[in-house]
C-alpha atoms as a PDB file:
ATOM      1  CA  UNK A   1     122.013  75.776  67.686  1.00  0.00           C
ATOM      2  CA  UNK A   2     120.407  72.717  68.962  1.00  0.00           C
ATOM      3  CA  UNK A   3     122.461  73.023  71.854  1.00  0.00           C
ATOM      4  CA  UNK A   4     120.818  76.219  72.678  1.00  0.00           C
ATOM      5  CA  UNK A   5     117.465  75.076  71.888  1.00  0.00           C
ATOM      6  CA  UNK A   6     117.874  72.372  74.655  1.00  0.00           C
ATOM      7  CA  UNK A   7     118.946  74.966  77.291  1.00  0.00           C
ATOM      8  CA  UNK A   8     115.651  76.976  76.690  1.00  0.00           C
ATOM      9  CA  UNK A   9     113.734  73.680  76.779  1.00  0.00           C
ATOM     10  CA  UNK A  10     114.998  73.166  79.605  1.00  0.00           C
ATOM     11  CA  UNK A  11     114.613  76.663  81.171  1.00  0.00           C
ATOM     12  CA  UNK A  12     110.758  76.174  80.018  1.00  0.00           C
ATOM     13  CA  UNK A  13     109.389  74.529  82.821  1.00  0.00           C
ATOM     14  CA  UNK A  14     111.541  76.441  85.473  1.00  0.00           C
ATOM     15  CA  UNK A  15     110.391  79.805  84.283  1.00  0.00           C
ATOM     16  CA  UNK A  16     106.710  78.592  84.378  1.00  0.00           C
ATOM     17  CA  UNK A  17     107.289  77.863  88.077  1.00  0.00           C
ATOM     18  CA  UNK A  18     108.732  80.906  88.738  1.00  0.00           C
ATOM     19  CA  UNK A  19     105.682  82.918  86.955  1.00  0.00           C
ATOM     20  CA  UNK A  20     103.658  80.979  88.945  1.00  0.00           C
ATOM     21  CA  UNK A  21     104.974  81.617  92.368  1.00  0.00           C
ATOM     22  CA  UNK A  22     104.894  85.253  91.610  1.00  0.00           C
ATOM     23  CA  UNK A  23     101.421  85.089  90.950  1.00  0.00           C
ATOM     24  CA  UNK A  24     100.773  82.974  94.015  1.00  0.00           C
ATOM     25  CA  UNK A  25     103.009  85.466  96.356  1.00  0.00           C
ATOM     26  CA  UNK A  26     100.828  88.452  94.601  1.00  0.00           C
ATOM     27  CA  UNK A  27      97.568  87.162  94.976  1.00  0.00           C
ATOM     28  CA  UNK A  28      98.612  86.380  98.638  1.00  0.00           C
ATOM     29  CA  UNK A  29      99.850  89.854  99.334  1.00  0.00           C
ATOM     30  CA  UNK A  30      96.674  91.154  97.490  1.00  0.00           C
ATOM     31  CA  UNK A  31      94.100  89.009  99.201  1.00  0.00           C
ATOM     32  CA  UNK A  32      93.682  91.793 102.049  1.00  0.00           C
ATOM     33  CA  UNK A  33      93.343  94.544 100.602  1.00  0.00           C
ATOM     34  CA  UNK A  34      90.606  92.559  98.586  1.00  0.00           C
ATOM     35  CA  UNK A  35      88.928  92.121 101.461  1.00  0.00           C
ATOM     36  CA  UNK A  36      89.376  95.369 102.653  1.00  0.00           C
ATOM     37  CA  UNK A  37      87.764  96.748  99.530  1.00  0.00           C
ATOM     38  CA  UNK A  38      84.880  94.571  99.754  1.00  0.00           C
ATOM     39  CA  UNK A  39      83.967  95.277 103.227  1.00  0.00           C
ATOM     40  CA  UNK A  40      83.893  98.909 101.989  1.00  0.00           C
ATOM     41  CA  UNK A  41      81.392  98.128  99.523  1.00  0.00           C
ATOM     42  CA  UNK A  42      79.212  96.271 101.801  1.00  0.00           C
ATOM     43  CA  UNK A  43      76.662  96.894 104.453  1.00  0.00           C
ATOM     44  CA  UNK A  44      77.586  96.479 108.590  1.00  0.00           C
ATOM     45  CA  UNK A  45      75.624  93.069 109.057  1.00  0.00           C
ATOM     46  CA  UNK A  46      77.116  91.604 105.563  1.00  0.00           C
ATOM     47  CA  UNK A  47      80.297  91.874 107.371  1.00  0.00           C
ATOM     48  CA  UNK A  48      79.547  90.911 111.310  1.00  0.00           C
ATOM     49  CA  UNK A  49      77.769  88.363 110.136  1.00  0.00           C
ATOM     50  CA  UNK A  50      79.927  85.366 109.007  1.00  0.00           C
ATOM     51  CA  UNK A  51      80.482  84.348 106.086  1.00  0.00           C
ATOM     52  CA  UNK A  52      81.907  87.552 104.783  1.00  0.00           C
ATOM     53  CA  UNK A  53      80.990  88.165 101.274  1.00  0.00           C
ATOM     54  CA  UNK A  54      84.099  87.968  98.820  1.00  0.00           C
ATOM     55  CA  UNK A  55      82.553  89.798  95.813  1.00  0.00           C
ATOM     56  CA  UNK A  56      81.557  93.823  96.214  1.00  0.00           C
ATOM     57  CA  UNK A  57      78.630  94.620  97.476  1.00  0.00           C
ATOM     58  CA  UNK A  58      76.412  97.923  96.031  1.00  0.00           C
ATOM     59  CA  UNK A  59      77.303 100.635  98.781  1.00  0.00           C
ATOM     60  CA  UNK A  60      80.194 101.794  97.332  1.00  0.00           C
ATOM     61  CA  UNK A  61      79.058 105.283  96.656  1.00  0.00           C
ATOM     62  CA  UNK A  62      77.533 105.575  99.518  1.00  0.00           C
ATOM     63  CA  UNK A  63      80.165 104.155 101.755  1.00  0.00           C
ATOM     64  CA  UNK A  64      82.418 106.131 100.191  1.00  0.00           C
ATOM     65  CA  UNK A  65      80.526 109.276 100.447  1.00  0.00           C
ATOM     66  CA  UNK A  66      80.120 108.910 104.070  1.00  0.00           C
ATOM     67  CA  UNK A  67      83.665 108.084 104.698  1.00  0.00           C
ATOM     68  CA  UNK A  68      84.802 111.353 102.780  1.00  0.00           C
ATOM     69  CA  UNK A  69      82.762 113.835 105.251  1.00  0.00           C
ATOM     70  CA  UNK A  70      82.582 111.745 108.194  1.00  0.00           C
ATOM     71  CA  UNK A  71      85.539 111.496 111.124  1.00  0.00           C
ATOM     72  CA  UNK A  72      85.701 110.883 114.460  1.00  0.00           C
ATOM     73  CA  UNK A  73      87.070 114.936 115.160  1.00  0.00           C
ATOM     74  CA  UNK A  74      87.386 115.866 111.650  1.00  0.00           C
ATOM     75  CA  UNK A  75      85.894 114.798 107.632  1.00  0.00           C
ATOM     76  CA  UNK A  76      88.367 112.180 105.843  1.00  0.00           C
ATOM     77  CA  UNK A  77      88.634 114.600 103.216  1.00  0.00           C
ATOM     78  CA  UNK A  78      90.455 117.179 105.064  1.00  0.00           C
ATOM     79  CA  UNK A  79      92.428 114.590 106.833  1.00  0.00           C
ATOM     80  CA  UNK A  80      93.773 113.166 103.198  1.00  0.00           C
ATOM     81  CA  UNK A  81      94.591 116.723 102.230  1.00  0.00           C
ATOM     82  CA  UNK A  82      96.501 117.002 105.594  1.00  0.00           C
ATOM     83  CA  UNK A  83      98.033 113.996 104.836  1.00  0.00           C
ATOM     84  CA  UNK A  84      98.980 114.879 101.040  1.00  0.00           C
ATOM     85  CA  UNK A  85     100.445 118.415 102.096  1.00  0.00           C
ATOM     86  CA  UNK A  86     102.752 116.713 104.779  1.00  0.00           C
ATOM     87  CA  UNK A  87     103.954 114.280 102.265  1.00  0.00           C
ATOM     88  CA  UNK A  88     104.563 116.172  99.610  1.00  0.00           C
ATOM     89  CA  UNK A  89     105.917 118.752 101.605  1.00  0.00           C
ATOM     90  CA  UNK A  90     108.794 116.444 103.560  1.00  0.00           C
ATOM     91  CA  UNK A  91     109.504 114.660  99.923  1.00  0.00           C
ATOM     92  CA  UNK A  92     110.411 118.177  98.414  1.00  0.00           C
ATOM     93  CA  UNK A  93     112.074 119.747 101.428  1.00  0.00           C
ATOM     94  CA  UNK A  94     114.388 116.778 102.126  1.00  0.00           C
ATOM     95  CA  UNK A  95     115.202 116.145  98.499  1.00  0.00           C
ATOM     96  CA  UNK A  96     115.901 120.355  98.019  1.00  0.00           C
ATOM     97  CA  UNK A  97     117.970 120.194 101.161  1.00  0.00           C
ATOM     98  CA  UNK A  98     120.136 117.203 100.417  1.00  0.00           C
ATOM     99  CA  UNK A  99     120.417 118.043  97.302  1.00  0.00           C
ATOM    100  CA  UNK A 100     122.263 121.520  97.669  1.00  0.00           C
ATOM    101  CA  UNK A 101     123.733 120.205 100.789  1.00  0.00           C
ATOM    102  CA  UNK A 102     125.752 117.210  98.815  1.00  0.00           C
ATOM    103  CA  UNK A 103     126.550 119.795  95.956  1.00  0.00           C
ATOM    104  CA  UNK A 104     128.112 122.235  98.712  1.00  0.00           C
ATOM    105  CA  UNK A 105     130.156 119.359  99.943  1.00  0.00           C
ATOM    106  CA  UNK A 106     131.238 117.655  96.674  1.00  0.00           C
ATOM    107  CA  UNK A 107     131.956 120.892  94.592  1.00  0.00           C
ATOM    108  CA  UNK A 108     132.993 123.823  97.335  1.00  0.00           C
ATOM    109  CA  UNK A 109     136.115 123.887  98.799  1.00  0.00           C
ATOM    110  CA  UNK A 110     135.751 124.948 102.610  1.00  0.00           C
ATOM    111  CA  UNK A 111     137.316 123.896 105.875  1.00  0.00           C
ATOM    112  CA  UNK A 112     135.443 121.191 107.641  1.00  0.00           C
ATOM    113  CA  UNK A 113     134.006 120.167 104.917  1.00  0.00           C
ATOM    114  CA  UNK A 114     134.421 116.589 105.632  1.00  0.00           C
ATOM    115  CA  UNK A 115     133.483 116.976 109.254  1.00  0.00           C
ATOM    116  CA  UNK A 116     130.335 118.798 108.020  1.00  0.00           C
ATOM    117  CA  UNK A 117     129.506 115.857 105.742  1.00  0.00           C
ATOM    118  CA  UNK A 118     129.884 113.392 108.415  1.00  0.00           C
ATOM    119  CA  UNK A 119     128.070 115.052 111.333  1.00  0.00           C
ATOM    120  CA  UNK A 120     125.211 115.208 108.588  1.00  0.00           C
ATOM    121  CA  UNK A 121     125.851 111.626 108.459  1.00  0.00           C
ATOM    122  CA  UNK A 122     125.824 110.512 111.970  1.00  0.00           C
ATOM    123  CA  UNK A 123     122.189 112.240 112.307  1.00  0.00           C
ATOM    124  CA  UNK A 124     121.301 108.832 111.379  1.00  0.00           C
ATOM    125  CA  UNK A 125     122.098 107.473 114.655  1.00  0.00           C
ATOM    126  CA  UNK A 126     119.535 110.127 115.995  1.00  0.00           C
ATOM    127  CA  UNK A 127     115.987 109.128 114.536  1.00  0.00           C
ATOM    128  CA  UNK A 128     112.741 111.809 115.318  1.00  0.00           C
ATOM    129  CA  UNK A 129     111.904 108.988 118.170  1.00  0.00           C
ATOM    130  CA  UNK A 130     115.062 109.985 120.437  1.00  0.00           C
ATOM    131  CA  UNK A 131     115.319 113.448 119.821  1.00  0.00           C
ATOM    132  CA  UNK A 132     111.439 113.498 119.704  1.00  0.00           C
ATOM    133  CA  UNK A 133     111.588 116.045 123.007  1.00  0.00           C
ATOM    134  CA  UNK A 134     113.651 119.001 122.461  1.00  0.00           C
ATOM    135  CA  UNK A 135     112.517 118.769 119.045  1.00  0.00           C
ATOM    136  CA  UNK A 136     108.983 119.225 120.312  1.00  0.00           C
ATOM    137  CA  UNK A 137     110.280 122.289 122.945  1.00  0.00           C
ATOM    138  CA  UNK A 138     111.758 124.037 120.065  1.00  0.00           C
ATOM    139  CA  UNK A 139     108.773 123.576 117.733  1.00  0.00           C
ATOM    140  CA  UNK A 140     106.266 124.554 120.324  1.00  0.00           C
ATOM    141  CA  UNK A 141     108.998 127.766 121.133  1.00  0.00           C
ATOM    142  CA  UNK A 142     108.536 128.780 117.620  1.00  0.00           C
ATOM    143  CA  UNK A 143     104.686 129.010 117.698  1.00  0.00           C
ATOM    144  CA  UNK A 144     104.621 125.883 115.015  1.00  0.00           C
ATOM    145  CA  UNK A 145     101.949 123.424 117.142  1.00  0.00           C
ATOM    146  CA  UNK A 146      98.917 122.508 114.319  1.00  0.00           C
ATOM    147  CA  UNK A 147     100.833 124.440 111.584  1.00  0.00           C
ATOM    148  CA  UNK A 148     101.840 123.026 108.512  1.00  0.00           C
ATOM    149  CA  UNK A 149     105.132 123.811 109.240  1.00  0.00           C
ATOM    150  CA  UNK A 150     105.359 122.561 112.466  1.00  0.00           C
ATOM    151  CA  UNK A 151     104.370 118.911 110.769  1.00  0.00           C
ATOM    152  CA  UNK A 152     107.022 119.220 108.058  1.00  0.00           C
ATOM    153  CA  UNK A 153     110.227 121.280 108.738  1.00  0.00           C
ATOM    154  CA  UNK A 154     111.065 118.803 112.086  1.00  0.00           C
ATOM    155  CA  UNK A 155     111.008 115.560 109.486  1.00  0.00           C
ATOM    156  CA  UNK A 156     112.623 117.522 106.114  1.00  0.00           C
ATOM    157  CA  UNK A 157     116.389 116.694 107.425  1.00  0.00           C
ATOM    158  CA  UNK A 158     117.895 113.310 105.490  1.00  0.00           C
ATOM    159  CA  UNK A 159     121.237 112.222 105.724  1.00  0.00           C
ATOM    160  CA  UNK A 160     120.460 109.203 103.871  1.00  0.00           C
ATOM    161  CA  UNK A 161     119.058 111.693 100.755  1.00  0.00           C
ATOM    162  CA  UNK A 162     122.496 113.843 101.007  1.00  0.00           C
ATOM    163  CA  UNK A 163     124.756 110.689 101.421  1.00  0.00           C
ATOM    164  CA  UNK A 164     123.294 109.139  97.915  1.00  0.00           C
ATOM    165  CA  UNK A 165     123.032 112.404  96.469  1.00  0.00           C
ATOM    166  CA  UNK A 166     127.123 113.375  97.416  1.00  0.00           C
ATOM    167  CA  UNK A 167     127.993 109.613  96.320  1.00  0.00           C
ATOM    168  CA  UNK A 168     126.643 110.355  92.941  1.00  0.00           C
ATOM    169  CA  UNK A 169     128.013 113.708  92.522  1.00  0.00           C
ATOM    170  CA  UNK A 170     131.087 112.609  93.063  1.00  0.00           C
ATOM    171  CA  UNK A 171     130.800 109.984  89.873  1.00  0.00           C
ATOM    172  CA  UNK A 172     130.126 113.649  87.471  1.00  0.00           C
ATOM    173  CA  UNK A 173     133.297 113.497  85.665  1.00  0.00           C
ATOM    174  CA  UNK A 174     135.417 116.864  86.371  1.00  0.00           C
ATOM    175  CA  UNK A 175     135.402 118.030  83.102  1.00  0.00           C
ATOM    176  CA  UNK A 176     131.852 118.540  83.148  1.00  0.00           C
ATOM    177  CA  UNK A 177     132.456 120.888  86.204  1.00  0.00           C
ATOM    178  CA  UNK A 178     135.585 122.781  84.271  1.00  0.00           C
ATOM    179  CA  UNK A 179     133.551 123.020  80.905  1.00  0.00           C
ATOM    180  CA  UNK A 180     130.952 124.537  82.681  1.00  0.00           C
ATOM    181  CA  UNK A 181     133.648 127.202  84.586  1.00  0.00           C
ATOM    182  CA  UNK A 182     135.483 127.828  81.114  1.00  0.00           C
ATOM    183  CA  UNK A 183     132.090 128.565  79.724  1.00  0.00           C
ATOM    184  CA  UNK A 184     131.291 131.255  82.358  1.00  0.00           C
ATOM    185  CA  UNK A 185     128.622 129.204  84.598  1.00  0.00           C
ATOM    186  CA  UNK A 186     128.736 129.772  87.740  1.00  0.00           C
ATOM    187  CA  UNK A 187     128.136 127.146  90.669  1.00  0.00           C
ATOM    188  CA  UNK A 188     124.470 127.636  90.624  1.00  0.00           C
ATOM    189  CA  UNK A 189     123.848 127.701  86.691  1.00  0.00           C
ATOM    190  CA  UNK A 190     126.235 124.193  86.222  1.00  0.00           C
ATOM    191  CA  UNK A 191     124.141 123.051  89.186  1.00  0.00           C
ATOM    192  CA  UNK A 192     120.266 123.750  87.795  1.00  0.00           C
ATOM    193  CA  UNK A 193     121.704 122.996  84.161  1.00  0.00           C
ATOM    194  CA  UNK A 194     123.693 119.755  84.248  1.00  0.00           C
ATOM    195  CA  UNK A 195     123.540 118.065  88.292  1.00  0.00           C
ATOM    196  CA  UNK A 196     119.489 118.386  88.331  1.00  0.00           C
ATOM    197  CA  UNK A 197     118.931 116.845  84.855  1.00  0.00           C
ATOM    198  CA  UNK A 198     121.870 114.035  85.522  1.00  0.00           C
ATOM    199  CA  UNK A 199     119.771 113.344  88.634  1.00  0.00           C
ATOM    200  CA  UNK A 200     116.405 113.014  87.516  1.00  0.00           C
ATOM    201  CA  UNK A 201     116.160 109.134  88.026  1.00  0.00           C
ATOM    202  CA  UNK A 202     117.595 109.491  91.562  1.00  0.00           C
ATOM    203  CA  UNK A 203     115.390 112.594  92.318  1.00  0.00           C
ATOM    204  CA  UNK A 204     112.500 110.521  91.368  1.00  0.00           C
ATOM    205  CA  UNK A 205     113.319 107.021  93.183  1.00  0.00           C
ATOM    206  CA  UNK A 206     114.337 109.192  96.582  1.00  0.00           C
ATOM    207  CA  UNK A 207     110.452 111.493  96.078  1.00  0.00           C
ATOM    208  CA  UNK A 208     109.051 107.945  96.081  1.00  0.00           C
ATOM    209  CA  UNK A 209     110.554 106.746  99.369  1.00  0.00           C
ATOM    210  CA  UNK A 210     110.336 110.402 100.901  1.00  0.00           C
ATOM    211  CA  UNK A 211     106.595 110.180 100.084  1.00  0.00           C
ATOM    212  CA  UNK A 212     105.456 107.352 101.580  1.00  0.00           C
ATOM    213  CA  UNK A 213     107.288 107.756 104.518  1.00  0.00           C
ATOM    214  CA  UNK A 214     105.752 111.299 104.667  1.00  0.00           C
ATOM    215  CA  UNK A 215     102.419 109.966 104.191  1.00  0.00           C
ATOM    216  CA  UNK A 216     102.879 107.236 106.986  1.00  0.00           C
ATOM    217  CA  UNK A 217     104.047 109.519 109.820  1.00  0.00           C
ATOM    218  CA  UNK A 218     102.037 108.405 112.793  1.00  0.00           C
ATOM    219  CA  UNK A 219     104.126 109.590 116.187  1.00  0.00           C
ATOM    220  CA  UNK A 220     105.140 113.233 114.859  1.00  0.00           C
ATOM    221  CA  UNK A 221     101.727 114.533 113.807  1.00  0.00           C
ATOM    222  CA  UNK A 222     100.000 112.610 117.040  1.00  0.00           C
ATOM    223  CA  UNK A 223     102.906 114.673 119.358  1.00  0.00           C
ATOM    224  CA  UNK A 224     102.243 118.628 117.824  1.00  0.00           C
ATOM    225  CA  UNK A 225      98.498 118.519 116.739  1.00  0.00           C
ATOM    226  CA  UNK A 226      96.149 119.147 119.177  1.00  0.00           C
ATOM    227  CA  UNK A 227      93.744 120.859 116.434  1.00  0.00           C
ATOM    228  CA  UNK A 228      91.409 117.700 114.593  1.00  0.00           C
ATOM    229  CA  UNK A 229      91.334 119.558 111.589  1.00  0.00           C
ATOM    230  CA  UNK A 230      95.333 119.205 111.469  1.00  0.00           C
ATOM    231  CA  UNK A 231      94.838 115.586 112.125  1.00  0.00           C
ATOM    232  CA  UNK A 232      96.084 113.295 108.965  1.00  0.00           C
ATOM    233  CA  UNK A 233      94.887 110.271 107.531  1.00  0.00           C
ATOM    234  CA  UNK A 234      96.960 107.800 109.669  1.00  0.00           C
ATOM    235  CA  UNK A 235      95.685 109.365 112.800  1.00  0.00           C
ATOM    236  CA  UNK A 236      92.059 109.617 111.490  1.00  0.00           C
ATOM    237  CA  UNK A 237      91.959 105.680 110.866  1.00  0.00           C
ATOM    238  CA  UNK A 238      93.515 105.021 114.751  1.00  0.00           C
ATOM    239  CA  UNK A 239      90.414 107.371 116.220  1.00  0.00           C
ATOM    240  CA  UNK A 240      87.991 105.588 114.217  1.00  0.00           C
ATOM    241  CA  UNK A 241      88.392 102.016 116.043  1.00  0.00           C
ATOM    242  CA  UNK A 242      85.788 101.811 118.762  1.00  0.00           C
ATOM    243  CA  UNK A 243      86.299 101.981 122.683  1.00  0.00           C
ATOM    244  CA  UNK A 244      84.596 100.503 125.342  1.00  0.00           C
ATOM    245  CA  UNK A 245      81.136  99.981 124.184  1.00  0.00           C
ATOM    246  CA  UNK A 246      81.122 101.857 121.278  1.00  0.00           C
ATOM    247  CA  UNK A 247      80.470  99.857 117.585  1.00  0.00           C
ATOM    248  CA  UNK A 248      82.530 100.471 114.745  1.00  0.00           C
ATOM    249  CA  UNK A 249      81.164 101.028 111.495  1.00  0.00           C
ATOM    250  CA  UNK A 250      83.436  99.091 109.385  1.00  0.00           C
ATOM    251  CA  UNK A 251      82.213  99.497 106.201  1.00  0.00           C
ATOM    252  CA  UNK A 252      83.162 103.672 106.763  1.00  0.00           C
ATOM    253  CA  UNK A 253      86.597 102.339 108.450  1.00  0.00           C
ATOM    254  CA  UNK A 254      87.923 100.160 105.443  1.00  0.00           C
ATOM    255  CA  UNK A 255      86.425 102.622 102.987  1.00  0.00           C
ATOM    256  CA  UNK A 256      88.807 105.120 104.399  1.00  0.00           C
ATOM    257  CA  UNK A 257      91.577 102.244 104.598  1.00  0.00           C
ATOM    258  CA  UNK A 258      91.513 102.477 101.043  1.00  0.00           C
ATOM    259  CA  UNK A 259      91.362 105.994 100.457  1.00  0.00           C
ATOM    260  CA  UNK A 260      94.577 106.098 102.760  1.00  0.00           C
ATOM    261  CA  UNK A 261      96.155 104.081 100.328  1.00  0.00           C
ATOM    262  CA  UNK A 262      95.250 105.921  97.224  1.00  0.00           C
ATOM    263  CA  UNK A 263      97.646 108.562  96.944  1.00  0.00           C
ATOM    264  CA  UNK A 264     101.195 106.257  97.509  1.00  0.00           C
ATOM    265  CA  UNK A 265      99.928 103.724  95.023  1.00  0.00           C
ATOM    266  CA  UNK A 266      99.750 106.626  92.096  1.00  0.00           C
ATOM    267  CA  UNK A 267     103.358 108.205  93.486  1.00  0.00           C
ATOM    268  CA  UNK A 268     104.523 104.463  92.978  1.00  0.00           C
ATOM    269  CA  UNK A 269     102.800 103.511  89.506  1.00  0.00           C
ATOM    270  CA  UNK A 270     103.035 107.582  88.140  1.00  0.00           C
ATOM    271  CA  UNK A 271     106.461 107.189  88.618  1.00  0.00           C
ATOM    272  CA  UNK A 272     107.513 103.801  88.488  1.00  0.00           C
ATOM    273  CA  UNK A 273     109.818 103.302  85.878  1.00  0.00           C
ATOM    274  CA  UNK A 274     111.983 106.305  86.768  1.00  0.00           C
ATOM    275  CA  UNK A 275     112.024 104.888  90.476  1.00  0.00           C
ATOM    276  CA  UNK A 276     113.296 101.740  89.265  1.00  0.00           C
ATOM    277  CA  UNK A 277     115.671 103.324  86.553  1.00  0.00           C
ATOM    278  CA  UNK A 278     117.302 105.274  90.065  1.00  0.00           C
ATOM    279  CA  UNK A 279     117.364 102.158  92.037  1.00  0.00           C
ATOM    280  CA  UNK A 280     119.055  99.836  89.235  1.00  0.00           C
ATOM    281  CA  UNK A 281     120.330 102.029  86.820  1.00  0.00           C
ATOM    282  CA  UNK A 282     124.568 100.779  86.469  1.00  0.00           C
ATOM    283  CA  UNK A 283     125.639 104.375  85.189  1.00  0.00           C
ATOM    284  CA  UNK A 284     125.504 105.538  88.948  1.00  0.00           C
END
C-alpha cells in the first residue's frame, strides 16, 4: 500500500504538468477565435486603430444583425442555410450509400463482388479536384448548375465511409445473420433491425466528419453556382474581403466568421460522446 501511495505521489506533479499544458495548448488554439469574436462585437475604428480591444465591445446585436441580412451578392442568412442543406445533405447521402453499399458486399453473394468493393476503393485515388471536369460536364448535362442537387449528389460518393462500414460488418458474428434467416427476416429487415442499431456509434462519428467536410466545401460550390443566392457560407466570407480600393467592414466580416462556425461546433459537442465512442470504442 505505501508502495502505491508513492507511485501516485509521484505521478502528482507530472499530471499537474500535463493539465497545464493542455490548458496552455487550448487557450493558444482559442486565442483567435477570441479575437475574432471581439472584433465582431466592436466598432470599425476600435479595430483599425491599434491597440485592438481584447474584451467585447457593445455592437453585438447590431453587428450581428447586419451580418445576418447583409452579403456581398446575397444575405448571410441564406448563405448559412445553403451551407447547412449541403452539409447535411452530403453527411446523409454518403453515410446511406456506404452503408447499403458495404452491406451488399459483406452479406450478398454475387460475382465481382470483390472487384466491386475494390474499384469503390480505388475512387480514393480520384479526389473531386482531378475529376473536377467531366464531373462538371455531366452535372451541367443534367440541368443540376445552382440546384441543390447539383451541390450534393457530385460529393455524396465515400469509399472511405463504405471501407469502415464493410470492415465492421464483417466483425457481426454469423449467427446473428443465420438467427435472423431462421427467424424469417429477410436481408433488409436483419439490416434496419440489427446492422443500423450495432452501428449507431460509427454512424454518428462518420455524420461528424461527413459534416464538416460538407460544410467546408469551397472549390465545388465556387465551380456550379453562378446564382448568389446558391452561394454558401465559405464562399460568402471569400467575397466579403475588399478589392482594390474598397474598405472592409470587419466587424460584419468576423461576425459572419463566427456564424460560419456555429453549426460544426453543435454537430461536434451534440454529438460528441457517440463520435468518440465510434472512434475508440475496442468492440469494433
Amino acid at each position: 500500500m505505501a508502495e502505491r501511495s508513492g507511485m501516485v505521489e509521484k505521478r502528482g506533479p507530472g499530471l499537474w504538468f500535463t493539465h497545464l499544458g493542455l490548458i496552455i495548448g487550448v487557450l493558444i488554439i482559442f486565442f483567435p477565435i477570441w479575437l475574432a469574436f471581439v472584433a465582431s462585437t466592436v466598432t470599425q475604428p476600435e479595430i483599425t486603430q491599434p491597440p485592438m480591444p481584447l474584451w467585447p465591445g457593445d455592437r453585438f446585436f447590431e453587428n450581428y444583425r447586419d451580418a445576418l441580412v447583409s452579403g456581398v451578392n446575397a444575405p448571410v442568412a441564406r448563405m448559412l442555410a445553403n451551407s447547412l442543406i449541403m452539409a447535411l445533405g452530403i453527411a446523409i447521402g454518403k453515410i446511406i450509400i456506404s452503408l447499403l453499399s458495404a452491406f451488399a458486399i459483406v452479406y450478398f453473394r454475387f460475382p465481382g463482388r470483390r472487384l466491386f468493393f475494390w474499384l469503390i476503393f480505388l475512387t480514393l485515388m480520384l479526389p473531386v479536384e482531378v475529376r473536377i471536369v467531366p464531373t462538371y460536364e455531366v452535372v451541367a448535362g443534367f440541368g443540376m448548375l445552382n440546384s441543390y442537387s447539383g451541390l450534393i449528389f457530385p460529393l455524396i460518393a465515400s469509399a472511405t465511409a463504405t471501407f469502415l462500414f464493410r470492415q465492421f460488418f464483417l466483425t457481426v458474428p454469423d449467427e446473428l445473420a443465420e438467427a435472423a434467416r431462421v427467424d424469417g427476416a429477410r436481408p433488409m429487415r436483419f439490416f434496419i433491425d440489427i446492422l443500423l442499431p450495432m452501428s449507431r456509434t460509427n454512424i454518428a462519428a462518420l455524420f461528424v466528419i461527413l459534416f464538416i467536410y460538407g460544410w467546408n466545401q469551397y472549390l465545388w460550390p465556387l465551380l456550379i453556382t453562378t446564382d448568389p443566392s446558391m452561394n454558401t457560407i465559405v464562399m460568402g466570407i471569400k467575397q466579403m474581403f475588399p478589392s482594390g480600393d474598397d474598405v472592409a467592414d470587419w466587424p460584419v466580416i468576423m461576425a459572419t466568421s463566427i456564424l460560419a462556425m456555429v453549426p460544426p461546433i453543435v454537430v461536434v459537442i451534440s454529438m460528441q460522446n457517440l463520435f468518440i465512442r465510434g472512434l475508440v470504442d475496442s468492440e469494433k
